[in-house]
Protein backbone atom coordinates (compact mmCIF):
# COMPACT_ATOMS: atom_id res chain seq x y z
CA UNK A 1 51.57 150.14 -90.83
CA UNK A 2 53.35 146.80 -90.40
CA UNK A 3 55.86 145.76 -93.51
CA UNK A 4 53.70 142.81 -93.58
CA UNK A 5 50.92 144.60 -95.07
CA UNK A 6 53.35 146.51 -97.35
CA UNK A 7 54.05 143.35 -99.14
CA UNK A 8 52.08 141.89 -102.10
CA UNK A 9 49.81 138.67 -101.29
CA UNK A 10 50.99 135.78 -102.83
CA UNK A 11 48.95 132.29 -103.54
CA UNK A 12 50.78 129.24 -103.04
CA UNK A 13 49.22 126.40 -104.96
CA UNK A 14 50.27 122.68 -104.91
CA UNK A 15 48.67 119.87 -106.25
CA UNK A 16 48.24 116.59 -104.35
CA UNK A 17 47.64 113.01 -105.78
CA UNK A 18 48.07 110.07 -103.52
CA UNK A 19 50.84 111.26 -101.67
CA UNK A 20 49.39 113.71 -98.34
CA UNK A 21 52.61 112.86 -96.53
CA UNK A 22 54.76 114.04 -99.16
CA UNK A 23 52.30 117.03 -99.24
CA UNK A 24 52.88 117.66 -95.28
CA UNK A 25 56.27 117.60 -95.62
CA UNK A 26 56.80 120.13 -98.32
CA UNK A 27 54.21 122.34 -96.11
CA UNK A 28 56.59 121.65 -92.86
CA UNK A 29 58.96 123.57 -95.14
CA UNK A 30 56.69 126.12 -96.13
CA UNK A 31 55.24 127.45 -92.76
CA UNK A 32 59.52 128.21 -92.06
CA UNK A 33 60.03 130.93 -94.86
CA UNK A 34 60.42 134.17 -93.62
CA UNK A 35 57.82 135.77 -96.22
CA UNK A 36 54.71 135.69 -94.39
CA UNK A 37 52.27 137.18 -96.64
CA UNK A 38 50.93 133.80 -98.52
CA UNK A 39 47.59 131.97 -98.53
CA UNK A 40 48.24 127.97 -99.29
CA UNK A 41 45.77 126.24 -101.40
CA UNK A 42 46.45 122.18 -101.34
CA UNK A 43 44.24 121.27 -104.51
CA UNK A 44 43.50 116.97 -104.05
CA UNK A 45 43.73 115.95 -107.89
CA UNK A 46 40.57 113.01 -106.79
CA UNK A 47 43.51 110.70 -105.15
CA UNK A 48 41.70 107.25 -105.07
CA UNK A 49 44.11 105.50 -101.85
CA UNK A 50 45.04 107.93 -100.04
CA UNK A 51 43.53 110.19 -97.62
CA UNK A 52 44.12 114.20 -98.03
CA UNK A 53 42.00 115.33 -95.06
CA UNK A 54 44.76 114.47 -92.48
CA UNK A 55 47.14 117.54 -94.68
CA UNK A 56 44.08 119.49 -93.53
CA UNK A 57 44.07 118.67 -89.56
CA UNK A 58 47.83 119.34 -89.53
CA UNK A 59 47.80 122.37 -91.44
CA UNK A 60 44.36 123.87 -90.70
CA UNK A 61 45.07 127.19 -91.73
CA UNK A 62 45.33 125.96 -95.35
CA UNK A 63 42.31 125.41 -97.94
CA UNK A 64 42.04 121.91 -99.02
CA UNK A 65 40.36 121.94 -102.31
CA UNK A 66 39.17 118.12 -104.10
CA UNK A 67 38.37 117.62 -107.35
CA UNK A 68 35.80 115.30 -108.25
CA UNK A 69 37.80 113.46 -110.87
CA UNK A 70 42.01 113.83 -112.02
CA UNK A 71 42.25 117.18 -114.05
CA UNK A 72 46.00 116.38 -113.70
CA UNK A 73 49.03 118.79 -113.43
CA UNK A 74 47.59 122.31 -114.91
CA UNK A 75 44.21 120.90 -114.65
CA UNK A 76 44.47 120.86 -110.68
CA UNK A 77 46.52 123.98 -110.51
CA UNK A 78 43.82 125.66 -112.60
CA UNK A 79 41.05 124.32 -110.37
CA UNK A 80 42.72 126.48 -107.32
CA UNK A 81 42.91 129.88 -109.57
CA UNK A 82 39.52 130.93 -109.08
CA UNK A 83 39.91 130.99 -105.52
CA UNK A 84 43.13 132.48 -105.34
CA UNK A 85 43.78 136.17 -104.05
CA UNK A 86 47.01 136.67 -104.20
CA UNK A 87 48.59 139.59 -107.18
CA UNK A 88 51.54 136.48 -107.33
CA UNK A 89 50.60 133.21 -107.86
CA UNK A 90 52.91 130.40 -106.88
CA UNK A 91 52.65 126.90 -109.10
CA UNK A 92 55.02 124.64 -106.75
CA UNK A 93 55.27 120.86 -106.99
CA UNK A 94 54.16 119.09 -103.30
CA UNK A 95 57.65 117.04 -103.83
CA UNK A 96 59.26 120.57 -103.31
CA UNK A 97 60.87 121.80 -99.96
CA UNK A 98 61.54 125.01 -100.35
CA UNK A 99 64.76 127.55 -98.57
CA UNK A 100 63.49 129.60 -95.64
CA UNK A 101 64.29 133.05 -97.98
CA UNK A 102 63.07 131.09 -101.33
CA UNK A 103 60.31 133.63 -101.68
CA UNK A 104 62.06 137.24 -101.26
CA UNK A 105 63.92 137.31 -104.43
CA UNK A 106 61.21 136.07 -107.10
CA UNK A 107 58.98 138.33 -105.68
CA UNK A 108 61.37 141.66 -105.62
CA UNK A 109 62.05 140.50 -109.21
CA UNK A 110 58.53 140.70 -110.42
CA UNK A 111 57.38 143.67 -108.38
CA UNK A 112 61.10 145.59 -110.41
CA UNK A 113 59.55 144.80 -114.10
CA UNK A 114 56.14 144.28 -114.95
CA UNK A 115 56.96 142.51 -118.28
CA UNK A 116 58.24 139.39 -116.49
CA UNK A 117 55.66 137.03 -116.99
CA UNK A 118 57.31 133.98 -114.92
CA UNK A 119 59.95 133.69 -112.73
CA UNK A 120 61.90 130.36 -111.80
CA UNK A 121 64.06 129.72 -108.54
CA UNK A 122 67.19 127.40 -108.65
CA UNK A 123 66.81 123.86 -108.09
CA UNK A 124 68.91 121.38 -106.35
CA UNK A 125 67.97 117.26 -106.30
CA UNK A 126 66.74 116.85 -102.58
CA UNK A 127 68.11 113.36 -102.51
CA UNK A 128 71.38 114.63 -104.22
CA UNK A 129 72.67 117.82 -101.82
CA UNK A 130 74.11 120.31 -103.56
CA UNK A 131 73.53 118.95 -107.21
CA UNK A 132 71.52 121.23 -109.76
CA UNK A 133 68.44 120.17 -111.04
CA UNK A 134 67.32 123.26 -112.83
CA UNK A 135 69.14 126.93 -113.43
CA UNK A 136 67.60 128.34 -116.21
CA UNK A 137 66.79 126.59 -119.62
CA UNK A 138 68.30 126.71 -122.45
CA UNK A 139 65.65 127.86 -126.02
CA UNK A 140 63.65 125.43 -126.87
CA UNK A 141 64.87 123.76 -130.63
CA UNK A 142 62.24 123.55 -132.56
CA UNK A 143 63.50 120.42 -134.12
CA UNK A 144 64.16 118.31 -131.96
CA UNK A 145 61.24 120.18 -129.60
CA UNK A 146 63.70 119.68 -126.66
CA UNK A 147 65.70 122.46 -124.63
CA UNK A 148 68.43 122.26 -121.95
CA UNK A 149 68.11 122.72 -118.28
CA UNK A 150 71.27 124.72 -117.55
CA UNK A 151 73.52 123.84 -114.79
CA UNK A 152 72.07 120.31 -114.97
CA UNK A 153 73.79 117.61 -113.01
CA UNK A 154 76.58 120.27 -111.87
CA UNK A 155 77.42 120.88 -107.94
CA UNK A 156 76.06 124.01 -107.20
CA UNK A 157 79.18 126.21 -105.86
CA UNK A 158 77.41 129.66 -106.20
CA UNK A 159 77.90 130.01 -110.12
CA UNK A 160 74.40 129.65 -110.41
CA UNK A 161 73.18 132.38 -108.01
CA UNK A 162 72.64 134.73 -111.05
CA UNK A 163 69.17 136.38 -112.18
CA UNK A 164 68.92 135.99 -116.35
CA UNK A 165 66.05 135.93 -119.02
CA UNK A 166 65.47 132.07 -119.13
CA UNK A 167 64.52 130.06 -122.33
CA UNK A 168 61.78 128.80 -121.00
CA UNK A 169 59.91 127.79 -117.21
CA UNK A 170 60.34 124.45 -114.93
CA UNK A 171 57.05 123.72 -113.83
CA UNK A 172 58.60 122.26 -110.40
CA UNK A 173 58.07 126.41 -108.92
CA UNK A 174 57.11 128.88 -110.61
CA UNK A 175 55.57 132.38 -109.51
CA UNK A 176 53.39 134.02 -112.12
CA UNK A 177 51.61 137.44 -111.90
CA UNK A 178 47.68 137.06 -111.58
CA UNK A 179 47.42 140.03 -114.14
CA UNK A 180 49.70 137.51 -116.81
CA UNK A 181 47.03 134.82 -116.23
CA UNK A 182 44.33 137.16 -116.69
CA UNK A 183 46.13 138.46 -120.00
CA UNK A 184 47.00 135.31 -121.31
CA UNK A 185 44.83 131.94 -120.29
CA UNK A 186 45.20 129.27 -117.60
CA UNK A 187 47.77 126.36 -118.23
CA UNK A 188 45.99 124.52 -121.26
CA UNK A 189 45.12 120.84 -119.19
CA UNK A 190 44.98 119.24 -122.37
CA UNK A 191 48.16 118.02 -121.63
CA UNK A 192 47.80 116.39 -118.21
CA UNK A 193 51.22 115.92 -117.63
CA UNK A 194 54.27 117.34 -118.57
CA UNK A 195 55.11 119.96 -121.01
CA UNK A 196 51.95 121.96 -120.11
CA UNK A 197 54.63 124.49 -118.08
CA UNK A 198 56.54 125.15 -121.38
CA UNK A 199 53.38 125.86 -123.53
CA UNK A 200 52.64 128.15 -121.05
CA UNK A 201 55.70 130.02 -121.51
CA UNK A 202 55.61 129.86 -124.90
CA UNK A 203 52.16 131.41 -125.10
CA UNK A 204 53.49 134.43 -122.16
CA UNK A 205 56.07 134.33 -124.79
CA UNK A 206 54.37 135.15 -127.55
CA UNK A 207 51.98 137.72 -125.63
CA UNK A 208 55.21 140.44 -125.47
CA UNK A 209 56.54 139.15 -121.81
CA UNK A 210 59.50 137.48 -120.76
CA UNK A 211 60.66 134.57 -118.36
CA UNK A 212 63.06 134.15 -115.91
CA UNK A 213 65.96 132.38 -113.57
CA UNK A 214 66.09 134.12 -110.03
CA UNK A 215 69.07 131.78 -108.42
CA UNK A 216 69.11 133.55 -105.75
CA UNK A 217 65.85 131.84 -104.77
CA UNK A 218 66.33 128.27 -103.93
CA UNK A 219 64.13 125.05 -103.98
CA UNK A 220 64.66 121.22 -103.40
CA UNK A 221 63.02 118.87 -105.25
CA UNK A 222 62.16 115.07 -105.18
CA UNK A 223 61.94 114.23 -108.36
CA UNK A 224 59.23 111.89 -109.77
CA UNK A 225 57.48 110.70 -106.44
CA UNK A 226 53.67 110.96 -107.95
CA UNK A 227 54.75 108.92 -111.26
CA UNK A 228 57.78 106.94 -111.19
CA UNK A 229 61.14 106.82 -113.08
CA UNK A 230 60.68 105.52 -116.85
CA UNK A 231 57.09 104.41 -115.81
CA UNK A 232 54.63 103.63 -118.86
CA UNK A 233 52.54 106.55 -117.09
CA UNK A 234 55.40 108.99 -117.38
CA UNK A 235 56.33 107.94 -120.72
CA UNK A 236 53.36 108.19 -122.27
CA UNK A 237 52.64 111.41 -121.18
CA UNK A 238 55.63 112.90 -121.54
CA UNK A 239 55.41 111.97 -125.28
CA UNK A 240 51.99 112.81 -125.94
CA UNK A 241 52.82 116.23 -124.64
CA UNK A 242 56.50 116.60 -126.66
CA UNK A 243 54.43 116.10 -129.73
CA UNK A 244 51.27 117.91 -128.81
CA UNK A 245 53.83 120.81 -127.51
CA UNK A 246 55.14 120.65 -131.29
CA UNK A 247 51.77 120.47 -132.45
CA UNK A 248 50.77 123.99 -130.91
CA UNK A 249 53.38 125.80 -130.93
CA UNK A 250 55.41 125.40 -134.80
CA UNK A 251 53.88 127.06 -137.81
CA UNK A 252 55.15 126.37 -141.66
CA UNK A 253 58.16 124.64 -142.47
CA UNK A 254 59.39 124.50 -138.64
CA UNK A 255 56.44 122.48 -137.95
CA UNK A 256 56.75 119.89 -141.12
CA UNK A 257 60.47 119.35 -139.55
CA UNK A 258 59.64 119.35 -136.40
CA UNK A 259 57.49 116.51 -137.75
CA UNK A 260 59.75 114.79 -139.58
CA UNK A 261 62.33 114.48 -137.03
CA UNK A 262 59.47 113.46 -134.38
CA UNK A 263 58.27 110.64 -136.60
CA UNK A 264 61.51 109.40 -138.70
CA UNK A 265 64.23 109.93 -136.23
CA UNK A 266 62.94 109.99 -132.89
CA UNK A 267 59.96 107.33 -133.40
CA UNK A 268 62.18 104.46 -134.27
CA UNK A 269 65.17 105.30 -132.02
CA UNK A 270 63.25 105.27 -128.90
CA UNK A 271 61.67 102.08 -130.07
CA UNK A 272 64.58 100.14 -130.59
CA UNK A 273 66.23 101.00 -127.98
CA UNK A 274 63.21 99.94 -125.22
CA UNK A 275 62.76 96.86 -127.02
CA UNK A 276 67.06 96.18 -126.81
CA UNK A 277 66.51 96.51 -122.87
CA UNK A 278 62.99 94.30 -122.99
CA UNK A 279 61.01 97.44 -122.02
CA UNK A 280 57.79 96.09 -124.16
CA UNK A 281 55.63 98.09 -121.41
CA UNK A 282 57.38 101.49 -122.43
CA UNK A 283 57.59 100.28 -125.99
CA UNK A 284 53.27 100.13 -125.83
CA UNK A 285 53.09 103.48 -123.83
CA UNK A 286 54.83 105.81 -126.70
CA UNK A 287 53.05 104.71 -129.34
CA UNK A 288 49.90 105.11 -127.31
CA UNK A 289 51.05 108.80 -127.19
CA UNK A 290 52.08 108.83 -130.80
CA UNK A 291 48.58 107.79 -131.76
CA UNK A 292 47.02 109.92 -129.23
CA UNK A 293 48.45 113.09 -131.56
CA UNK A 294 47.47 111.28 -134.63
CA UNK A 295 43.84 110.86 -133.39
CA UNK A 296 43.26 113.94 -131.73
CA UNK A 297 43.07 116.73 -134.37
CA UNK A 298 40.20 119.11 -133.17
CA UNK A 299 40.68 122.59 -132.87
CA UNK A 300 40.21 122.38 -128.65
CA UNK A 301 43.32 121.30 -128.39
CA UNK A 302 44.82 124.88 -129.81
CA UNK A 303 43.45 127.06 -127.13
CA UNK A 304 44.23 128.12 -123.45
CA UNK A 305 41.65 127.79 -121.03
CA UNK A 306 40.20 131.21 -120.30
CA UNK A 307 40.61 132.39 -116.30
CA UNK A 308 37.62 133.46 -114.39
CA UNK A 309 37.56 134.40 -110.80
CA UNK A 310 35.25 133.07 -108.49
C-alpha cells in the first residue's frame, strides 16, 4: 500500500475576495509541499471586481466554491466545511505562501494527541524575510481583551522552532480536526472579520481541548492585502469584534471590567489620538463598532453555528 494512502486526508480551505492573483500565488506555493494527501477548496467570498474563475483554469484540480453574497472570514470558511473530506481541516489565509514541509509537523502533532483541538505553524512577514509575525500567543487578558503574539517583530534565528500549548490561535493557518468542529460548532460569522479565530479557541477551550504552536511548521504571510493598513474597514471590524469577543466570552465581574476598561479607557484614548493625527474617517469607523455592540443585544449573537455535512 503506498504511504500516500497511509496518511490522513487533509482539506485545505482559503477564502478569496477580490484578489484571484494573490489566490494563485499562494496555490503556486501550495502544489510544492511535499504532503500530497490534500483536497483544496478556494471558497469566492461574492468578490464584486474581480474575476475568480481564472484561479480555476490554472488550478483545475481545485473546487472553486462562490457565495452568493460576503459571509466574510469564518462565514466563507464555513461555507467550504460541508464539502470538505478531509479528518484535518486547514483554515489558511490566500495571502499565505506556505514552506514546502509546512504540513508534516502540524499534522504528526495532531495525529500524537487527540485533545489538541488547533494547531498553529510559525509565521514570518513575507515582505520582511526572516522577521516573526506569529509564534505562539500569549493568554488572552481579560481586561484589556488583548493577548500577545510571541516572538513578534523578532528575527527568527531558530529560537522559535519549538512545539508549546499556545494561548490562543492566529487565524492566518490553522489546522483543526473535523471531529473538534463536529464537537464544538463552526467559526461563529457573526463577527465577519477578525477575532472570530480567537472565539473559536476560546470555545475549543472551554470544550476540555487545547491549542497549539508547531514552529517547526512554517508559513509566510502578506499581511493585510484584502483590507488595508488602518483602513476604516479594518478598524471597524476589528473593534466590533474586540468588544463582541468580550461580550461572549467574560462572565461576572471579569465582564463588568472588561467593560469598563473597553468604554472608559480604551474608548477615549483611541479617539483622541485619531483625531490628533486628523484620522476623522477612523475616528467614525470605531464608534460605528462601538454602537454596533450597543445595538446588537440578541441572544444569536451567543452561539456557534452548528456543522452539518453535505
Amino acid at each position: 500500500m503506498s504511504l500516500v494512502n497511509n496518511l490522513p486526508l487533509v482539506s485545505v480551505v482559503t477564502v478569496n475576495y477580490n484578489q484571484s492573483k494573490v489566490t494563485c500565488e499562494f496555490l503556486e506555493s501550495l502544489v510544492k509541499i511535499t504532503y500530497r494527501k490534500i483536497e483544496i477548496f478556494v471558497v469566492d467570498n461574492d468578490s464584486p471586481t474581480d474575476n475568480p474563475d481564472i484561479i480555476k483554469e490554472k488550478y483545475p484540480y481545485i473546487t472553486l466554491l462562490k457565495t452568493k453574497v460576503n459571509l466574510g472570514f469564518a462565514g466563507g470558511n464555513n461555507f467550504a466545511l460541508p464539502y470538505c473530506n478531509g479528518k484535518y481541516i486547514l483554515f489558511i489565509n490566500n495571502d499565505t505562501e506556505v514552506d514546502p514541509n509546512f504540513l508534516e509537523p502540524m499534522v504528526d502533532l495532531l495525529e500524537s494527541d487527540s485533545n489538541i483541538g488547533m494547531v498553529n505553524p510559525r509565521v514570518q512577514y513575507f515582505y520582511s524575510p526572516g522577521i516573526i509575525q506569529h509564534a505562539g500567543y500569549t493568554p488572552f487578558n481579560f481586561i484589556t481583551i488583548r493577548n500577545f503574539s510571541i516572538g513578534f517583530g523578532k528575527k527568527d534565528k531558530g529560537q522559535f522552532s519549538n512545539v508549546s500549548e499556545s494561548g490562543s490561535i492566529f487565524g492566518a493557518a490553522m489546522l483543526v480536526p473535523l471531529k473538534v468542529i463536529e464537537d464544538v460548532g463552526m467559526m461563529a460569522d457573526i463577527f465577519f472579520l477578525y477575532y472570530e479565530e480567537h472565539d473559536w479557541a476560546a470555545h475549543i477551550k472551554k470544550a476540555g481541548y487545547t491549542t497549539y504552536y508547531q514552529g517547526k511548521s512554517l508559513v509566510y504571510h502578506k499581511e493585510s492585502v484584502s483590507t488595508g493598513k488602518d483602513s476604516p474597514f479594518k478598524i471597524y471590524y476589528l473593534t466590533r469584534g474586540r468588544i463582541l469577543f468580550a461580550r461572549r466570552n467574560t462572565t461576572g465581574f471579569k465582564k463588568l471590567i472588561a467593560f469598563l476598561y473597553i468604554y472608559f479607557i480604551t474608548t477615549p484614548r483611541i479617539s483622541i489620538g485619531y483625531m490628533l493625527k486628523l484620522r476623522f474617517d477612523l475616528v467614525w469607523a470605531f464608534w460605528r463598532a462601538v454602537w454596533w455592540n450597543i445595538s446588537h443585544s440578541n441572544r444569536a449573537i451567543f452561539e456557534l453555528p452548528i456543522y452539518h455535512k453535505s
